[in-house]
Structure formats: C-alpha cells, structure tokens
Protein backbone atom coordinates (compact mmCIF):
# COMPACT_ATOMS: atom_id res chain seq x y z
CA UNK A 1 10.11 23.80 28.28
CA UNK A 2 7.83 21.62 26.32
CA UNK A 3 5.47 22.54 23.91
CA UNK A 4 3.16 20.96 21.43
CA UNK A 5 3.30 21.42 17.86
CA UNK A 6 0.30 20.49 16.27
CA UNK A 7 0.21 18.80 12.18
CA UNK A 8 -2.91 18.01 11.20
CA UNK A 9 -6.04 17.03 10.73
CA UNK A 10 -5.21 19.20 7.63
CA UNK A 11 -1.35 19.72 6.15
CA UNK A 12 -0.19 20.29 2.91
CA UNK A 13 2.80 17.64 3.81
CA UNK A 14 0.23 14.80 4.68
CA UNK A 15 -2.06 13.31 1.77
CA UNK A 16 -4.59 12.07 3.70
CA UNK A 17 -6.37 13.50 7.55
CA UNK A 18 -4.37 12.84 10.43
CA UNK A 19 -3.38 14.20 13.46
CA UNK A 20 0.03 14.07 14.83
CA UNK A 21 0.83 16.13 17.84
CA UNK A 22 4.61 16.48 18.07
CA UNK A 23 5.83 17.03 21.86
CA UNK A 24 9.14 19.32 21.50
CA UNK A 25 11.59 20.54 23.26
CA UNK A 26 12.95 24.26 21.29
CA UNK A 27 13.44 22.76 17.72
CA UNK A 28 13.91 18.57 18.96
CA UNK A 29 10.67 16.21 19.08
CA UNK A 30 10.91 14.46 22.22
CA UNK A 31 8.00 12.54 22.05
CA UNK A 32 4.57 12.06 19.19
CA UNK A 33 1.15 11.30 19.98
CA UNK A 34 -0.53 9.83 16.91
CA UNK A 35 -4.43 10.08 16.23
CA UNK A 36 -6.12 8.91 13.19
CA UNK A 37 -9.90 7.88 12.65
CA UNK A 38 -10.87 10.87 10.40
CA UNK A 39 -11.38 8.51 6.94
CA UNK A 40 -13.27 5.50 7.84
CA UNK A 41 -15.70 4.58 5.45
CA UNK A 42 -16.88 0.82 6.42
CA UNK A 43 -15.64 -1.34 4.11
CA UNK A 44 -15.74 -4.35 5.96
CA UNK A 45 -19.23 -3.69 7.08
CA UNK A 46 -20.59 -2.94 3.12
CA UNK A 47 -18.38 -6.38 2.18
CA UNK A 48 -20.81 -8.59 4.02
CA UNK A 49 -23.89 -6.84 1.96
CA UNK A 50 -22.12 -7.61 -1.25
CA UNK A 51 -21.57 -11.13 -3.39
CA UNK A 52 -18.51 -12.37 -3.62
CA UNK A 53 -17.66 -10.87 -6.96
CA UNK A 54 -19.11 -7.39 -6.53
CA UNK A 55 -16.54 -7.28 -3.36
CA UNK A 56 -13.79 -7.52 -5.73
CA UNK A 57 -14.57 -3.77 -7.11
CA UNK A 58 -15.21 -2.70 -3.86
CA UNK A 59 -11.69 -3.39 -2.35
CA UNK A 60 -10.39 -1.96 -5.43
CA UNK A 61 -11.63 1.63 -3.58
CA UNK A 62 -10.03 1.26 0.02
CA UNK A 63 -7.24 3.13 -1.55
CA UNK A 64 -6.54 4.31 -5.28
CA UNK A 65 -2.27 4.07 -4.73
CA UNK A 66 -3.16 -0.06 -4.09
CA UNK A 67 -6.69 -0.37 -6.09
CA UNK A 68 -4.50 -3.71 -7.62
CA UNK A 69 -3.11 -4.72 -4.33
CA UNK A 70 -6.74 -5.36 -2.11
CA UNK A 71 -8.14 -7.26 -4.70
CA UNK A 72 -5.21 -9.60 -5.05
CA UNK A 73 -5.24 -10.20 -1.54
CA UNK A 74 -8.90 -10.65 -1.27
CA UNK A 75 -9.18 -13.28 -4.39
CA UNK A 76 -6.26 -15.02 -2.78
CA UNK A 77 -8.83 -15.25 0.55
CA UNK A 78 -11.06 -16.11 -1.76
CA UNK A 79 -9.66 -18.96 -3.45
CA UNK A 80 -7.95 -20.17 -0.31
CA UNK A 81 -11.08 -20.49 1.07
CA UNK A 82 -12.80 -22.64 -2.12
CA UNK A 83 -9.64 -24.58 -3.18
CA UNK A 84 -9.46 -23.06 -6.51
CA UNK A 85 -6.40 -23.17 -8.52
CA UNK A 86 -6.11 -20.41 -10.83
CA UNK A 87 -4.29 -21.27 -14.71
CA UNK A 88 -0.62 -19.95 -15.08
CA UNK A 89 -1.62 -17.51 -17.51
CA UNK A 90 -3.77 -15.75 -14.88
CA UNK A 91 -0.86 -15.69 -12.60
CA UNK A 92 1.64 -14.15 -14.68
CA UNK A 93 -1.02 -11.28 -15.75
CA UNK A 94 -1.85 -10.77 -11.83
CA UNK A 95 2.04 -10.51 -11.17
CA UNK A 96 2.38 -8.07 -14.18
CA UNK A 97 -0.19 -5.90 -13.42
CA UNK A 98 0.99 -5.83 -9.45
CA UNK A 99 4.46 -4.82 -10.49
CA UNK A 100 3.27 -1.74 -12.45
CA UNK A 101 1.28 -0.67 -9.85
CA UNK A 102 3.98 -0.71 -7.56
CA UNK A 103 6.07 1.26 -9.87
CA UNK A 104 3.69 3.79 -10.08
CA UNK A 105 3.37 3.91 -6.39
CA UNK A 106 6.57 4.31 -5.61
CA UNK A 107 7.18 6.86 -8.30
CA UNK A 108 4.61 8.80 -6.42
CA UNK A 109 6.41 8.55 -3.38
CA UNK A 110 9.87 9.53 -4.72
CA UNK A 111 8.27 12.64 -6.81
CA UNK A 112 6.33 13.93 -3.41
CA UNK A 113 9.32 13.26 -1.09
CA UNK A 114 11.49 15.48 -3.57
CA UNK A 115 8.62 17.89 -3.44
CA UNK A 116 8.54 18.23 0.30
CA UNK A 117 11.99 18.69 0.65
CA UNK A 118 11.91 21.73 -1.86
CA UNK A 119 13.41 19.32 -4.70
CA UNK A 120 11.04 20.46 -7.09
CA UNK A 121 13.37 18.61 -10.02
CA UNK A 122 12.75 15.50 -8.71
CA UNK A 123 9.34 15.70 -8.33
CA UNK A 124 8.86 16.96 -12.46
CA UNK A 125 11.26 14.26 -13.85
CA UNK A 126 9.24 11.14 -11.56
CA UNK A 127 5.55 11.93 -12.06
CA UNK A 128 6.54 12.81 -16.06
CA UNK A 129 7.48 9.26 -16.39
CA UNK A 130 4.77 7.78 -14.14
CA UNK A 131 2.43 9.09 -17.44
CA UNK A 132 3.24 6.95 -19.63
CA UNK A 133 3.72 3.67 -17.27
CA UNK A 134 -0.30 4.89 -15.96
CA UNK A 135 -1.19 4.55 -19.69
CA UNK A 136 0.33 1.24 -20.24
CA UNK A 137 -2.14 0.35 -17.15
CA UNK A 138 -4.74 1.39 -19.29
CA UNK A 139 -3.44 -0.34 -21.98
CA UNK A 140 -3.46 -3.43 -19.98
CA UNK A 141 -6.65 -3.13 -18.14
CA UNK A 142 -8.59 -0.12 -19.59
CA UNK A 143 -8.37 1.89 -16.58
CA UNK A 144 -5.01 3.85 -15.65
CA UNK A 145 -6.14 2.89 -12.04
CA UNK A 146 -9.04 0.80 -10.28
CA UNK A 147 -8.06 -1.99 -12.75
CA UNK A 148 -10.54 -4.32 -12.29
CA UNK A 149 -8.16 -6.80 -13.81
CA UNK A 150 -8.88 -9.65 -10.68
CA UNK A 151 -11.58 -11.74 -10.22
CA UNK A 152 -12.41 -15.28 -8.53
CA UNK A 153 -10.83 -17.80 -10.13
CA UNK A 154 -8.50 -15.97 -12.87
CA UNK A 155 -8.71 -12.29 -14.47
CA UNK A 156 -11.28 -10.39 -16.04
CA UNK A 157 -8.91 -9.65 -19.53
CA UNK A 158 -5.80 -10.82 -21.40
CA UNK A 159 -2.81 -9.33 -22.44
CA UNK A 160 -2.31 -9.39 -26.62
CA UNK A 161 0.24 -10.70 -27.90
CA UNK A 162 0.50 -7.61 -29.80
CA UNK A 163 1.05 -5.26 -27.03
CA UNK A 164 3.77 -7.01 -25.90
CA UNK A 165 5.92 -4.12 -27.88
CA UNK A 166 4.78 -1.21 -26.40
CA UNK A 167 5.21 -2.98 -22.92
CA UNK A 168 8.55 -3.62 -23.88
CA UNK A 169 8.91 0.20 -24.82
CA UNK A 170 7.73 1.64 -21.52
CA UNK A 171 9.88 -1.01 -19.46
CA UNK A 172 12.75 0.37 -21.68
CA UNK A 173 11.64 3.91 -20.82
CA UNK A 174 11.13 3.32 -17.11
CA UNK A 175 14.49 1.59 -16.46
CA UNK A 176 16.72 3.95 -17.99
CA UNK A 177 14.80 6.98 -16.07
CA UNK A 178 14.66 5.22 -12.72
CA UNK A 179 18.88 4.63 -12.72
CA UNK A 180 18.85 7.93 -13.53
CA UNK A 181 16.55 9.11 -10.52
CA UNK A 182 18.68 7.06 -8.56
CA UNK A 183 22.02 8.06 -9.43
CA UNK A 184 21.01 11.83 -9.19
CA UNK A 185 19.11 11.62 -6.11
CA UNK A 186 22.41 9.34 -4.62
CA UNK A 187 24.85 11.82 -6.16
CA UNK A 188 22.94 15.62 -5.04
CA UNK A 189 24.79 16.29 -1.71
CA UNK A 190 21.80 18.52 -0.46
CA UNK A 191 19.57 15.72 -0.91
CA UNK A 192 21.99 12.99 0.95
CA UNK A 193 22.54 15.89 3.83
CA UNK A 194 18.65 16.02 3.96
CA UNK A 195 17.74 12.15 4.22
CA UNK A 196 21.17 10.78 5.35
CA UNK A 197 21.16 9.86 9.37
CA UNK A 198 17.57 11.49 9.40
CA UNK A 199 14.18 9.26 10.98
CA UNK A 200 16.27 6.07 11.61
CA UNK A 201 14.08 2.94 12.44
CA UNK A 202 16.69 0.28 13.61
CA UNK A 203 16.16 -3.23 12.59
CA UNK A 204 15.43 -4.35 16.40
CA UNK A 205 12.37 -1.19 16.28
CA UNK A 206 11.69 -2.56 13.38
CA UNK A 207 10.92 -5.91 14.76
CA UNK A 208 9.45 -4.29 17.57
CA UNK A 209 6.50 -2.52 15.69
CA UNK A 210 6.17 -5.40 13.24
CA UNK A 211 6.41 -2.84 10.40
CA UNK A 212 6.42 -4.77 6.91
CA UNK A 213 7.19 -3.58 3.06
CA UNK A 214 10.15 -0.50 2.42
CA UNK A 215 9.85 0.32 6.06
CA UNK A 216 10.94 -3.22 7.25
CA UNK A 217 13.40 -3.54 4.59
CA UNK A 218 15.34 0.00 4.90
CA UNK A 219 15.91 -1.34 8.57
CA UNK A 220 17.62 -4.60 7.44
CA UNK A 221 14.52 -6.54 7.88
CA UNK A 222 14.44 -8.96 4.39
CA UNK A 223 10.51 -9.99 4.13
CA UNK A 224 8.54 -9.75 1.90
CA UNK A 225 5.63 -11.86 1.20
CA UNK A 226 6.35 -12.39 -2.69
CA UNK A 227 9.37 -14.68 -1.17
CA UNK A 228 8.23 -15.95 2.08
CA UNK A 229 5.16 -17.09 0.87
CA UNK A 230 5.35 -17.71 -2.89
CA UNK A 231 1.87 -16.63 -5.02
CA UNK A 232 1.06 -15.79 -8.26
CA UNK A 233 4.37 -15.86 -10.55
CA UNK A 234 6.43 -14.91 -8.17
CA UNK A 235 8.22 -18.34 -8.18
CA UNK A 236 8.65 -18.55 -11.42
CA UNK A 237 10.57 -15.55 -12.38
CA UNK A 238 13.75 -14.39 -10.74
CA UNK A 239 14.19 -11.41 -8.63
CA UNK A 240 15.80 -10.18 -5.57
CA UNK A 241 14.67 -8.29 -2.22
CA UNK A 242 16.32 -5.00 -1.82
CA UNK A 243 17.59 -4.37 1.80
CA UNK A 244 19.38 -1.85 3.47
CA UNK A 245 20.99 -1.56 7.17
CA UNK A 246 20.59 2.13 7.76
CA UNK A 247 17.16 2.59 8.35
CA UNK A 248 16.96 6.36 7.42
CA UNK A 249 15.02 8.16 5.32
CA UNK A 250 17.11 7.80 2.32
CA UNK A 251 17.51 3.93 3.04
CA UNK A 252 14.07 4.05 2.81
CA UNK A 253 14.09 6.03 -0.49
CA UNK A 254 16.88 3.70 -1.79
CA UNK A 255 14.72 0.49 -1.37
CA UNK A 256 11.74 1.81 -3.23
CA UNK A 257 13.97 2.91 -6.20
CA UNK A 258 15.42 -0.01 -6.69
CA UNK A 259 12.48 -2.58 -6.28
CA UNK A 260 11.26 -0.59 -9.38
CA UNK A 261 14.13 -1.85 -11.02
CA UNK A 262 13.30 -5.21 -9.74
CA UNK A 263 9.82 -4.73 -11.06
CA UNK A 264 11.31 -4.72 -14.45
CA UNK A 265 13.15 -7.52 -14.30
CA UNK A 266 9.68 -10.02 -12.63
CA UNK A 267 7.56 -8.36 -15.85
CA UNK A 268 10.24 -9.08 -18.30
CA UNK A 269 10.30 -12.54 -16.54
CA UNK A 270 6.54 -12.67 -17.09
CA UNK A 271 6.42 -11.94 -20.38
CA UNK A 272 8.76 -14.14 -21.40
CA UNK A 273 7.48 -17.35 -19.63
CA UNK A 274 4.16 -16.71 -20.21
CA UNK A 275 2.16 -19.11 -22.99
CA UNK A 276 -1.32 -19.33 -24.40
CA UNK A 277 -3.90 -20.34 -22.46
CA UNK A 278 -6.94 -19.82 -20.01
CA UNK A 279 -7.24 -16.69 -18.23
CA UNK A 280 -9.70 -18.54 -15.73
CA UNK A 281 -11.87 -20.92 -13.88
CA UNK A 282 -15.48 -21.19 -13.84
CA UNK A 283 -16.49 -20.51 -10.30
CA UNK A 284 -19.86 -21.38 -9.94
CA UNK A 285 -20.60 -20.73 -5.29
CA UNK A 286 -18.57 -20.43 -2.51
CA UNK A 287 -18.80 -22.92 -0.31
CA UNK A 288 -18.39 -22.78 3.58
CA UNK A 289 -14.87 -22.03 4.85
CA UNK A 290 -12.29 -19.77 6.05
CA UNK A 291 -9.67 -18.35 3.77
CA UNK A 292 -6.46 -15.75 3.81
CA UNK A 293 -4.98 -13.83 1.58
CA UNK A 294 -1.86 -11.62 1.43
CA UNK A 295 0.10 -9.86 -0.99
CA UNK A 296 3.20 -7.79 -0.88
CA UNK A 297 1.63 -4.00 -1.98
CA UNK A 298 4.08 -1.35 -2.45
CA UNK A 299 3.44 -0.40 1.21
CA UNK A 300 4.18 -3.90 2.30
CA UNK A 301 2.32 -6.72 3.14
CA UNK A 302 -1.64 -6.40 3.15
CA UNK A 303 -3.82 -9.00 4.44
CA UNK A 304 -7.37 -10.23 3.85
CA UNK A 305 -9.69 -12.76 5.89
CA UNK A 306 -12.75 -14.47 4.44
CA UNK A 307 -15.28 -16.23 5.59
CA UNK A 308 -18.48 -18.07 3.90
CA UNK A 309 -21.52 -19.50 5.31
CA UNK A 310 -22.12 -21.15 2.01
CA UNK A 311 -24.19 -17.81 0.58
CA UNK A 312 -23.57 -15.51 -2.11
CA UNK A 313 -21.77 -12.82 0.61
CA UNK A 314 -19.17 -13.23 2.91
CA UNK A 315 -20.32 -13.33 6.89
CA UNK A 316 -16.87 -11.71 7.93
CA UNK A 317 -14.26 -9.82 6.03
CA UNK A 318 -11.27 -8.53 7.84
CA UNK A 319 -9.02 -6.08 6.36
CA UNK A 320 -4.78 -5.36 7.59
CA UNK A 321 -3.37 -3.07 5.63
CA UNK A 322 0.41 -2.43 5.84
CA UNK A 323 0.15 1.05 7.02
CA UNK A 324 -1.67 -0.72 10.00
CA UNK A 325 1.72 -2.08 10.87
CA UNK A 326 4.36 0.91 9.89
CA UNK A 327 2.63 4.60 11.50
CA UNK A 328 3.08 3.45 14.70
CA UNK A 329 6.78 3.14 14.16
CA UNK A 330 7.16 7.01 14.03
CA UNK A 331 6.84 6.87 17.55
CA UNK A 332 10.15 6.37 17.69
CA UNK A 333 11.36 7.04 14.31
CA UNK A 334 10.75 10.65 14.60
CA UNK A 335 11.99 11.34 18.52
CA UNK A 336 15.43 13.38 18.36
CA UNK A 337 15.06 14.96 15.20
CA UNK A 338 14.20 18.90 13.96
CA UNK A 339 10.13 19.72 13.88
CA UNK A 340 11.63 20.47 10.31
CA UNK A 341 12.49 16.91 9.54
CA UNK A 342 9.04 15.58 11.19
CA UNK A 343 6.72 15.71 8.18
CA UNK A 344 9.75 14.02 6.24
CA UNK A 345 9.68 10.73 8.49
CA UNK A 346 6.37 10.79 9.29
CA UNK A 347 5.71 10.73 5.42
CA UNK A 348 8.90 8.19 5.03
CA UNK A 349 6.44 5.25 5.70
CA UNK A 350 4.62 5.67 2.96
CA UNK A 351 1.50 6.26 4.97
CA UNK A 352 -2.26 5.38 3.68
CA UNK A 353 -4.74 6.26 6.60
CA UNK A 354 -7.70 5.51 4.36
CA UNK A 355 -6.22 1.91 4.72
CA UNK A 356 -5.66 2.08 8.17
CA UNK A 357 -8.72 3.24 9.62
CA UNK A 358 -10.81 1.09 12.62
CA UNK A 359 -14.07 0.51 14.16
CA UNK A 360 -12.59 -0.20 17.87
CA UNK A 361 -12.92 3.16 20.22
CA UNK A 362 -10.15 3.38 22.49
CA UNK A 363 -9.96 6.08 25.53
CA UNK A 364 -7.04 6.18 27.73
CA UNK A 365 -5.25 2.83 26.44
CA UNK A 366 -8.41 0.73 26.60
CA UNK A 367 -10.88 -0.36 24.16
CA UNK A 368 -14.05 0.80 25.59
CA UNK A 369 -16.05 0.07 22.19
CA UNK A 370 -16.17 -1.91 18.73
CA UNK A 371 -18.03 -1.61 15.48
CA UNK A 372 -21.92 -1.91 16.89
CA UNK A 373 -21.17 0.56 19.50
CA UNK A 374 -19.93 3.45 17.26
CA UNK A 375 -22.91 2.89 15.06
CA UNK A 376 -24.89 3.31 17.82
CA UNK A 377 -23.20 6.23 18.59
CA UNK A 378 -23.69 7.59 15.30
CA UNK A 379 -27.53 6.87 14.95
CA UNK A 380 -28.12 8.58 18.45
CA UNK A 381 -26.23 11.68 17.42
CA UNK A 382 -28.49 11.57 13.95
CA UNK A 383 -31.64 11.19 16.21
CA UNK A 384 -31.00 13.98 18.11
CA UNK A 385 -29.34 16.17 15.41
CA UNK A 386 -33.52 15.31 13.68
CA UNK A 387 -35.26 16.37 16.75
CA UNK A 388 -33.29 19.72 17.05
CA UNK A 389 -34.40 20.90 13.45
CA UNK A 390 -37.56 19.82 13.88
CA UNK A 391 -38.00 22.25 16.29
C-alpha cells in the first residue's frame, strides 16, 4: 500500500522551506514529488531598479553560503557585456577570495551531513576550523561573509603584502585538518555503511538532469566551469578536477573534501604568481549590449545574463543558480532507498532554494503564468485583504 510521507515546508534536516512529499511503499520511496516556491524574494525584478554597481551588493544577498559566487558571475556579465578587461592582480584576488568561500561552504556541508547522520564529531571538528578560515575572510575583505570584494572592472580592496603570513598560516591549518576529516570520515565503518551505495545518481542521470558542480562530478561527470571555460586565475595556476564514478552519497562527500584541498593548492598558486599592480579599471557607463557570466560556486556552475539599454540599470537580469539544475535529480536519486536515508540524499545536493526560486506558475505540467501575472495575483489578494479590514 502506498502512502505519503510528508518533509517539509518546515524540517530540522532541510536549511531552507521546501516541500518534498515522499511516495512509499512500508519503509522504500518509490516515487518524490518536489515543490518549492516558499523563498522568492525578486531579485531579478529589484536588479532592473538598481545601477549597475549597487547590483553588485545586491547579488551578494541571493544566498549568504555563495554571497562571493553571484557577484563574480554577475561582473563577469558585466564586463562581457562592456569589453572590459580586468588587471591580473584583480584576477588572482577574485580567484582567492572564491576558493575560500568554497572552503567554507563545503566545510558547512561536511559538518551538517555528519550532524544529520548522528556524527556529532564530525560536525564539532569541521565548523571549529571553518572559524578561523571565516576570519581570514574578514581579514581579506572586512566581512567574514557578504564580501563585497567585486566590483565592475576590478575589486573593491587589495591584499597586503603583509598578510600574506597569516594566509599562509590558515592554509597550513586548513590542509592538515581537512586530510584529517577525510581520512577519518573514509576510515569510520559506520559512516562508509551510512553513505556507501546510498542516493546513487549515475553518470547517464546525471547527464539527464543536467546537474553541474559535486553533484555532476560524484557521478563521473568532469565539468566544471573553472576548466571548461577559463576566468579569472584559473589558467594560471595549476589544479585538478576531482571526480568520482560512484555517484553515492559519500562520492559526493569525497569530491567536496578534496576540492578543498585543491583550493589550497589554486590560493597558494595565487599568491605566489601574483605581482604589484592595479586592482582596477575605471568604468565610467555601460553601454548597450548583452553579456554572460558564469562561475563555478561550490554548488556548481551559476549563471548570470545582462542586458543594457545604454542607462545606469540593467533592462533584464536573469539569474541560474546551480541548485536550479541538481534538486530535480532527487527524483531519481532518492527512489529505492529507506524514508531514513531520504533527508540524507535529498540534502546530498547541496541544496540552496533561496537560489532556486521562480516567477513562472505552473499547474498540472503547464506554465499557466510568469512574473506580471503573480504580481497581479499578489496585488488583488492585498486589495481585497484592505477591503475586508476596512470593514
């Protein structure tokens, strides 16, 4: 007999609202039905009633895990769009402060997956070293998040030469703590029982859903936007893409651990090649034009659209985050397993619904609305919610 077994809007397991109603069978999912919608908060809308610049901090607050990751993408639109060239020193501080953020997002991830699955070790030992790599963010940018290190044409501060140290000292720090994570987690036989064979995504699903970042690459799918499509530093410093053929839970897990190592290794490479210089371009107006821009966020690849009429504002800005790509994928990801292991690999992706969220209204498999139509709805329902306390 099936039954439905609801999680959400609410759950402790799920960071964000959502509302995934898991079709069983006993203990075994059978099938998922995924609804989202409850965060939406406009962003695209409010981007066209900003200047260029002021969209820049804006972006930074579609989700706190990537505030580094929508800006990049969006000055990349940005200066696709305008033809500006940004100077090497700029690129190398961009690449920096992108691989520290996806450090610290991934240490997240690691320290709330042991958490879920009771491995309340795990969770201590990640989030006590994500401290002090959030205060070398600070150091960096004055903020331990919402950096508000990118802007048009270059970056808003430098890194001293004298803090170069202390860098050093965290990266030290960070390296030796995430083997150990790594070797632990790999070595603890409840953990492998719990993640091992569990929420597999095989590489032709993979393709399937077009999933991107961890998600792609835990399924043997190597992209990743830093290589396909070169930005920033990312071509000037070595580094490898971590893949994996399983396409489990802890495949997934695997891949994030060791990028962070790989994060190391691009800001080492940074700091090393990096010399004096500019930290940007004067960037007087925006002309008329289209641009893109895309950058590989510890979620995987996010993607911004631009476009200028000539003004001070953009007249569209489109918004793809990778979460966009991967929840879907649970669809299948999650059919055959325990309601036990559900929250696990629907939380394997990494998910970001504040990201995610749309303005098309869809009722039984067809769009029957877009942006000016729930507006409309919303207005009427403020109307008449007036009229009733008036009387």
């Amino acid at each position: 007999m099936r039954r439905v077994v609801p999680i959400g809007p609410y759950h402790p397991l799920q960071e964000e609202p959502e509302f995934f109603k898991l079709i069983v069978e006993g203990e075994k999912v059978v099938g998922l039905e995924i609804n989202i919608g409850y965060n939406h908060r406009g962003h695209e809308f409010i981007s066209q009633r900003k200047t260029f610049d002021q969209v820049t901090f804006l972006v930074e607050r579609i989700c706190g895990i990537c505030s580094d990751s929508h800006p990049f993408a969006y000055v990349n639109a940005v200066e696709d769009l305008a033809g500006i060239e940004i100077p090497e020193r700029a690129k190398y501080i961009r690449t920096i402060v992108g691989e520290l953020e996806r450090i610290h997002s991934h240490f997240l991830w690691v320290g709330l997956a042991g958490h879920f699955i009771g491995y309340n070790t795990v969770w201590m030992w990640v989030w006590r070293y994500r401290e002090p790599l959030l205060d070398l963010c600070e150091l960096i940018c004055g903020n331990r998040n919402h950096y508000a290190i990118n802007k048009i044409g270059g970056v808003r501060r430098d890194i001293r030469k004298e803090d170069y140290p202390a860098i050093e000292r965290v990266l030290n720090e960070l390296e030796e703590k995430t083997l150990m994570f790594t070797n632990a987690i790999l070595d603890d036989p409840v953990i492998r029982a719990r993640l091992e064979g569990v929420g597999i995504l095989t590489r032709e699903q993979a393709i399937a859903y077009s999933v991107v970042g961890p998600t792609a690459r835990g399924s043997g799918v190597a992209i990743d936007v830093r290589k396909d499509d070169p930005y920033a530093a990312y071509d000037l410093v070595p580094w490898d893409i971590i893949v994996f053929d399983e396409g489990d839970v802890l495949a997934k897990a695997k891949v994030r651990l060791l990028e962070c190592l790989e994060s190391i290794k691009i800001i080492r490479g940074c700091l090393e090649k990096m010399t004096e210089g500019e930290i940007e371009v004067r960037v007087d107006e925006i002309p008329r034009g289209e641009g893109i821009g895309r950058h590989e966020a510890p979620r995987g690849e996010v993607f911004h659209y631009v476009r200028s009429d000539g003004g001070k504002s953009p007249v569209r800005h489109k918004v793809r985050a990778p979460s966009y790509n991967n929840i879907p994928s649970n669809e299948v990801a999650v059919v055959g397993y325990s309601i036990a292991d559900a929250a696990l690999v629907l939380a394997a992706v990494d998910p970001c619904y504040c990201c995610t969220e749309r303005t098309v209204i869809i009722q039984d498999g067809k769009v029957i609305g877009g942006g000016k139509e729930l507006l409309e709805r919303s207005w009427a329902k403020t109307r008449m919610l007036r009229e009733r306390y008036r009387r």
